[in-house]
C-alpha atoms as a PDB file:
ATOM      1  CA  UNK A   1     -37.115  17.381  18.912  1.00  0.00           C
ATOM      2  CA  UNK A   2     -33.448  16.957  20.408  1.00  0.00           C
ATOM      3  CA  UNK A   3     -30.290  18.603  19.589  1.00  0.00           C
ATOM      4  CA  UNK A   4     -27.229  18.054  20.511  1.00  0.00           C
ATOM      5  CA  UNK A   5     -23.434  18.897  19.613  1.00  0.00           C
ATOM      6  CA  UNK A   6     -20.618  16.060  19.417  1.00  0.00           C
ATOM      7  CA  UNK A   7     -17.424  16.903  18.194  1.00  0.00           C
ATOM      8  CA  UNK A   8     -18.811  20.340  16.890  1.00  0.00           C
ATOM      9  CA  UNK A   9     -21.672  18.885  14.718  1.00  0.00           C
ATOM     10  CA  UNK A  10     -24.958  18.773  15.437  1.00  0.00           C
ATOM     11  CA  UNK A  11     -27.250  15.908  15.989  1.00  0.00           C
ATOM     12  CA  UNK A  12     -30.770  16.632  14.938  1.00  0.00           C
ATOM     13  CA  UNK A  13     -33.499  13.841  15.908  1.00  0.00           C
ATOM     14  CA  UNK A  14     -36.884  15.081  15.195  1.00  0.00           C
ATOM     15  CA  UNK A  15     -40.230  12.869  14.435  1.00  0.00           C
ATOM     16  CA  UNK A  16     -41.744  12.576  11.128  1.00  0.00           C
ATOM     17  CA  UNK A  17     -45.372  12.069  10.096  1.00  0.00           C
ATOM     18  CA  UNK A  18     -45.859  11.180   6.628  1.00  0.00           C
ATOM     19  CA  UNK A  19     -43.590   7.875   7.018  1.00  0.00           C
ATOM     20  CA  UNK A  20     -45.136   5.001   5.921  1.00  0.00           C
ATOM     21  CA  UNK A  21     -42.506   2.118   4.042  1.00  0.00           C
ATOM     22  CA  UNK A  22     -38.742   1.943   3.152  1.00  0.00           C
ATOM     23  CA  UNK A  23     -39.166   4.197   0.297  1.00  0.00           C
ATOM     24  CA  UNK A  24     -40.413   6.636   2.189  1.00  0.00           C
ATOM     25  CA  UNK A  25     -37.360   6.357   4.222  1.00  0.00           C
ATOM     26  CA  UNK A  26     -35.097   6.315   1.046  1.00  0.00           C
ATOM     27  CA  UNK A  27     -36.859   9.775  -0.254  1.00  0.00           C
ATOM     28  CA  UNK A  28     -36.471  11.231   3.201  1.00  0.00           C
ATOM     29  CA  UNK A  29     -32.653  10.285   3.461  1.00  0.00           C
ATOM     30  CA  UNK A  30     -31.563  11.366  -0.553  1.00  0.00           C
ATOM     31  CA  UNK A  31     -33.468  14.340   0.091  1.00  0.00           C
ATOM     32  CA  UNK A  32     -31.752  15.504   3.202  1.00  0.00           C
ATOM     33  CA  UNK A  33     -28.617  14.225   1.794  1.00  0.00           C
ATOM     34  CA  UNK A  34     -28.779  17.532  -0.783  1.00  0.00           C
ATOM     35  CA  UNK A  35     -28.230  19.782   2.381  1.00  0.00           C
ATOM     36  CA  UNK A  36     -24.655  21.108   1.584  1.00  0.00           C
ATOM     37  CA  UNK A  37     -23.998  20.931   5.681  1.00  0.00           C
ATOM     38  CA  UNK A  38     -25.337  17.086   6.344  1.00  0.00           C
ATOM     39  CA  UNK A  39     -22.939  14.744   6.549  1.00  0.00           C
ATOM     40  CA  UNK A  40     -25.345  12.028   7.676  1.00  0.00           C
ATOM     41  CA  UNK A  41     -29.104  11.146   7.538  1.00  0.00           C
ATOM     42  CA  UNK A  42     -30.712   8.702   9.043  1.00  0.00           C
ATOM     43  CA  UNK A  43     -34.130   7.405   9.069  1.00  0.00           C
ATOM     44  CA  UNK A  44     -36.033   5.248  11.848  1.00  0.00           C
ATOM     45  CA  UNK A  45     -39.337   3.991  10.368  1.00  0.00           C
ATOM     46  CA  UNK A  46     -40.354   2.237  13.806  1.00  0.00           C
ATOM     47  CA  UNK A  47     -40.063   5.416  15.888  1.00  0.00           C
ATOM     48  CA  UNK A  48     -41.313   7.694  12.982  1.00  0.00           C
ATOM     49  CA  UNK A  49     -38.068   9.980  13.709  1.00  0.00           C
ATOM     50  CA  UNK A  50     -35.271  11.624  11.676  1.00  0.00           C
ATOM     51  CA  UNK A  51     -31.820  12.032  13.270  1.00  0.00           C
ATOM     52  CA  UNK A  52     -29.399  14.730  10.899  1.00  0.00           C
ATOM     53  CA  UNK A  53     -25.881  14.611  11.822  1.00  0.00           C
ATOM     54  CA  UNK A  54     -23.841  18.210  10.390  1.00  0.00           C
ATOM     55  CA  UNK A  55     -23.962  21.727  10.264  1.00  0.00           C
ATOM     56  CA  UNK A  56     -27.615  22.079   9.112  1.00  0.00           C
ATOM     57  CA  UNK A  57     -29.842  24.545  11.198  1.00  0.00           C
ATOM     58  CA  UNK A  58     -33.321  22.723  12.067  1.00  0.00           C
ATOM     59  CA  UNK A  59     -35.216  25.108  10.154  1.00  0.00           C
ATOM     60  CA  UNK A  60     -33.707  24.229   7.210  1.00  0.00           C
ATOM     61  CA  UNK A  61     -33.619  20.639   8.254  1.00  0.00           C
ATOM     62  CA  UNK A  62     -37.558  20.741   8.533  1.00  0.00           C
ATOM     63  CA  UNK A  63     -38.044  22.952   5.280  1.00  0.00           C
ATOM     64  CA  UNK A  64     -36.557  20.277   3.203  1.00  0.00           C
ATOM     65  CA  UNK A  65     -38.411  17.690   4.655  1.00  0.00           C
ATOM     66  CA  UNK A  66     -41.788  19.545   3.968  1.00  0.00           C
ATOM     67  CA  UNK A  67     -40.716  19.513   0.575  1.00  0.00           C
ATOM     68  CA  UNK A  68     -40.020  16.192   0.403  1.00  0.00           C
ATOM     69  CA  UNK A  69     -43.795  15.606   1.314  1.00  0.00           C
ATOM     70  CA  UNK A  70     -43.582  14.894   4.929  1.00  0.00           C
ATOM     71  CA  UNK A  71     -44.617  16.648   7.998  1.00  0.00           C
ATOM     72  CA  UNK A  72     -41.893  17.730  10.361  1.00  0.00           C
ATOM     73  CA  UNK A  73     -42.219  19.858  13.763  1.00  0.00           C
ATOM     74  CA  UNK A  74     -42.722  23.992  12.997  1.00  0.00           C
ATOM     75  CA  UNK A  75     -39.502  25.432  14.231  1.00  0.00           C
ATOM     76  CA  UNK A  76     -39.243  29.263  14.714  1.00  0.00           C
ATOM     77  CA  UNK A  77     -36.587  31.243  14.435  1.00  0.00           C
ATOM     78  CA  UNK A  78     -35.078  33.374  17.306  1.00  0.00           C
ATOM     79  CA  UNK A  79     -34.376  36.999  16.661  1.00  0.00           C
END
């Protein structure tokens, strides 16, 4: 996973199993898309990864996109 900040929001790429045709990727990007704090998804089908462009933390990031039916890296929170 890599974060990064640019312009005060945060770039989220993470990879994805689960990902297997471009409605896959559609699901994954309208899902993530319902985050109040992304402004952009984006879904790379070759590389199997997930870059979220916002305020979103990564934990809720990866939450949704167990829901959605896909496997995302466990992220922990920090005390």
């Amino acid at each position: 996973m890599h974060i990064s900040i640019f312009e005060s929001t945060i770039h989220v790429t993470m990879p994805i199993k689960g990902l297997k045709c471009k409605s896959c990727k559609n699901k994954l990007e309208k899902a993530l898309r319902v985050i109040p704090m992304v402004t952009k998804a984006v879904v790379d089908l070759t590389a199997s990864t997930v870059t979220v462009m916002g305020n979103a933390s990564p934990e809720e990031i990866a939450c949704v996109i167990q829901c959605a039916g896909f496997r995302a890296p466990i992220i922990l929170s920090r005390p």
